[in-house]
Protein backbone atom coordinates (compact mmCIF):
# COMPACT_ATOMS: atom_id res chain seq x y z
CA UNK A 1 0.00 0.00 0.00
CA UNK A 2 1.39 3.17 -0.82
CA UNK A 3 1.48 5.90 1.96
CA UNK A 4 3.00 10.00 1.33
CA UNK A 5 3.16 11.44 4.64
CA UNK A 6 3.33 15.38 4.60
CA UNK A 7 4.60 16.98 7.89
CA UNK A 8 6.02 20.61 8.16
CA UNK A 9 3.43 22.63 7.60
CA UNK A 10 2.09 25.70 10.34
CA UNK A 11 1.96 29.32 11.05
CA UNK A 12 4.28 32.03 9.87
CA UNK A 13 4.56 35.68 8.95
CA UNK A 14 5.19 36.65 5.56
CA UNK A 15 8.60 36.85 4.66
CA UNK A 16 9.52 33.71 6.77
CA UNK A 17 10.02 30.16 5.84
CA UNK A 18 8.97 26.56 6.08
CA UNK A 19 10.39 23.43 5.09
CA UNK A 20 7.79 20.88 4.27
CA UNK A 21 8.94 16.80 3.95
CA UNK A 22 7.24 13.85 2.47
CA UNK A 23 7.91 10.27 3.68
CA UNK A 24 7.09 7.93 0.63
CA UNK A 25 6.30 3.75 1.74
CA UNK A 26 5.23 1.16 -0.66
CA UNK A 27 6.74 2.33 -4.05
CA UNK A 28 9.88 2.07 -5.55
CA UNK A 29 10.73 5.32 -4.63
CA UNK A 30 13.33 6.07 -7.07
CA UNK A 31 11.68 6.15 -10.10
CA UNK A 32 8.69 8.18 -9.31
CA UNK A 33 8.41 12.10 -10.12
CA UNK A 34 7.68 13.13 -7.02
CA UNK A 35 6.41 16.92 -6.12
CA UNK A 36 3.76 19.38 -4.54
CA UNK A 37 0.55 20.86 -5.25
CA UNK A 38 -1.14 23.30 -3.24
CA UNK A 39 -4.96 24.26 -2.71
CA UNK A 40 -6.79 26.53 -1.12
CA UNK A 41 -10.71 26.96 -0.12
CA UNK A 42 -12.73 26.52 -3.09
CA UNK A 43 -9.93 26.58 -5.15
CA UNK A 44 -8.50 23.87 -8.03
CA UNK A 45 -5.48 21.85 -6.77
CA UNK A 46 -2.80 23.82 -8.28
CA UNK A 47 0.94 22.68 -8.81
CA UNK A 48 3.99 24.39 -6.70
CA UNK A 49 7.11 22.00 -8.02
CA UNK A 50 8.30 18.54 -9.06
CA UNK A 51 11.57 17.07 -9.76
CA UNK A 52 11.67 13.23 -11.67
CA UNK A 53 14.02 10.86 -10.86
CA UNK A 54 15.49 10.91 -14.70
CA UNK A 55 15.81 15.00 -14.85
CA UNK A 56 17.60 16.37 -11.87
CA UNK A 57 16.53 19.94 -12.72
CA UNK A 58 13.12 20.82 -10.84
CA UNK A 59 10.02 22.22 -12.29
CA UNK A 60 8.53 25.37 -10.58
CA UNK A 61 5.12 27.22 -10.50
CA UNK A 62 6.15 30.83 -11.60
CA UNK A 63 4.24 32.12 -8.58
CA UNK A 64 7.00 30.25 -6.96
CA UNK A 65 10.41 30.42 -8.43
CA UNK A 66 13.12 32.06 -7.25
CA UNK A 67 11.70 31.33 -3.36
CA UNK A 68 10.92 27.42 -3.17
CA UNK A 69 13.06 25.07 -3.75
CA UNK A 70 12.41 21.10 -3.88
CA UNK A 71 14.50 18.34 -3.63
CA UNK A 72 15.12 14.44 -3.07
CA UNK A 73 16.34 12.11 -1.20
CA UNK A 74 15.82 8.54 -2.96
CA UNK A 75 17.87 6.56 0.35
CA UNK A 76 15.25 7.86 2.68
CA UNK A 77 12.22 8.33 0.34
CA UNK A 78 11.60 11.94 1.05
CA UNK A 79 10.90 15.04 -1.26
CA UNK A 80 11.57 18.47 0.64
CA UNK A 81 10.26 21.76 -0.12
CA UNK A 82 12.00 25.02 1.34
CA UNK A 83 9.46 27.67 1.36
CA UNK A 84 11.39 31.31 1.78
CA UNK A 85 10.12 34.66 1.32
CA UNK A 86 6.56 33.36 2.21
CA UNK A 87 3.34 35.46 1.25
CA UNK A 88 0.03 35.29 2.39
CA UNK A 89 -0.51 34.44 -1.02
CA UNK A 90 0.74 31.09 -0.05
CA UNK A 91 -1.63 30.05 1.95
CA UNK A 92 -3.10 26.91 1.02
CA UNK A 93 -3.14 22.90 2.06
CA UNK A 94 -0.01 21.58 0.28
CA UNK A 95 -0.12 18.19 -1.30
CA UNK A 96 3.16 15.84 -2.14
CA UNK A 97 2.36 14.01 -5.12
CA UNK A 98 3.98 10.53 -6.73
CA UNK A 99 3.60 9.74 -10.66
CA UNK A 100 4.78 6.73 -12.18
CA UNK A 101 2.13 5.33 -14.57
CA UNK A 102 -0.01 6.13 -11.43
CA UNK A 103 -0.55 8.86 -8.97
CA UNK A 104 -1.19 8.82 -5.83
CA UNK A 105 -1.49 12.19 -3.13
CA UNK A 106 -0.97 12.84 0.36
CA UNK A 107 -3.16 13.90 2.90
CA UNK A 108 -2.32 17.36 3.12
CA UNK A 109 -0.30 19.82 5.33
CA UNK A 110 -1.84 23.60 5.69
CA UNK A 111 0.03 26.25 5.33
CA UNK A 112 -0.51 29.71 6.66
CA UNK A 113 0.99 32.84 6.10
CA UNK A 114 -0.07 36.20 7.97
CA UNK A 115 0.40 39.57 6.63
């Protein structure tokens, strides 16, 4: 059974930062593309970043670049995501994500960002 376990999330003021992990069990870890989405109240999922297994360089939401930055760890099955120069714009349930032929999500961490 595969399990993504999101821990990190909380409470900060803008212009701080938050590291959100994902534990990944029950997949071959390694070849996955493995990332984050984000959503917020009657809102579409939206995505943040990825980063595959066969193309080192990550993938980034323009509304994020320059001030996340994800990475992998394929020896402990965990995909990070440093959050700097958060906005309240930010503030949203973030998802970690697994695709290899099939997806599966996380149960969500929030995330929230006071002005």
């Amino acid at each position: 059974q595969v399990q993504l376990v999101e821990s990190g999330g909380g409470l900060v003021q803008a212009g701080g930062s938050l590291r959100l992990s994902c534990v990944a069990s029950g997949l071959t870890f390694s070849v996955y593309t493995m990332g984050w989405f984000r959503q917020e109240p009657g809102k579409e999922r939206e995505f943040v970043a990825r980063i595959s297994w066969s193309r080192p360089i990550p993938t980034y939401a323009d509304s994020v670049k320059g001030r996340f930055t994800i990475s992998r760890d394929n020896a402990k099955n965990t995909v990070d995501l440093q959050m700097n120069s958060l906005k309240p714009e930010d503030t949203a349930v973030y998802y970690c994500y697994a695709f290899w032929i099939s997806g599966y999500w996380g149960q969500g961490t929030q995330v929230t960002v006071s002005s």
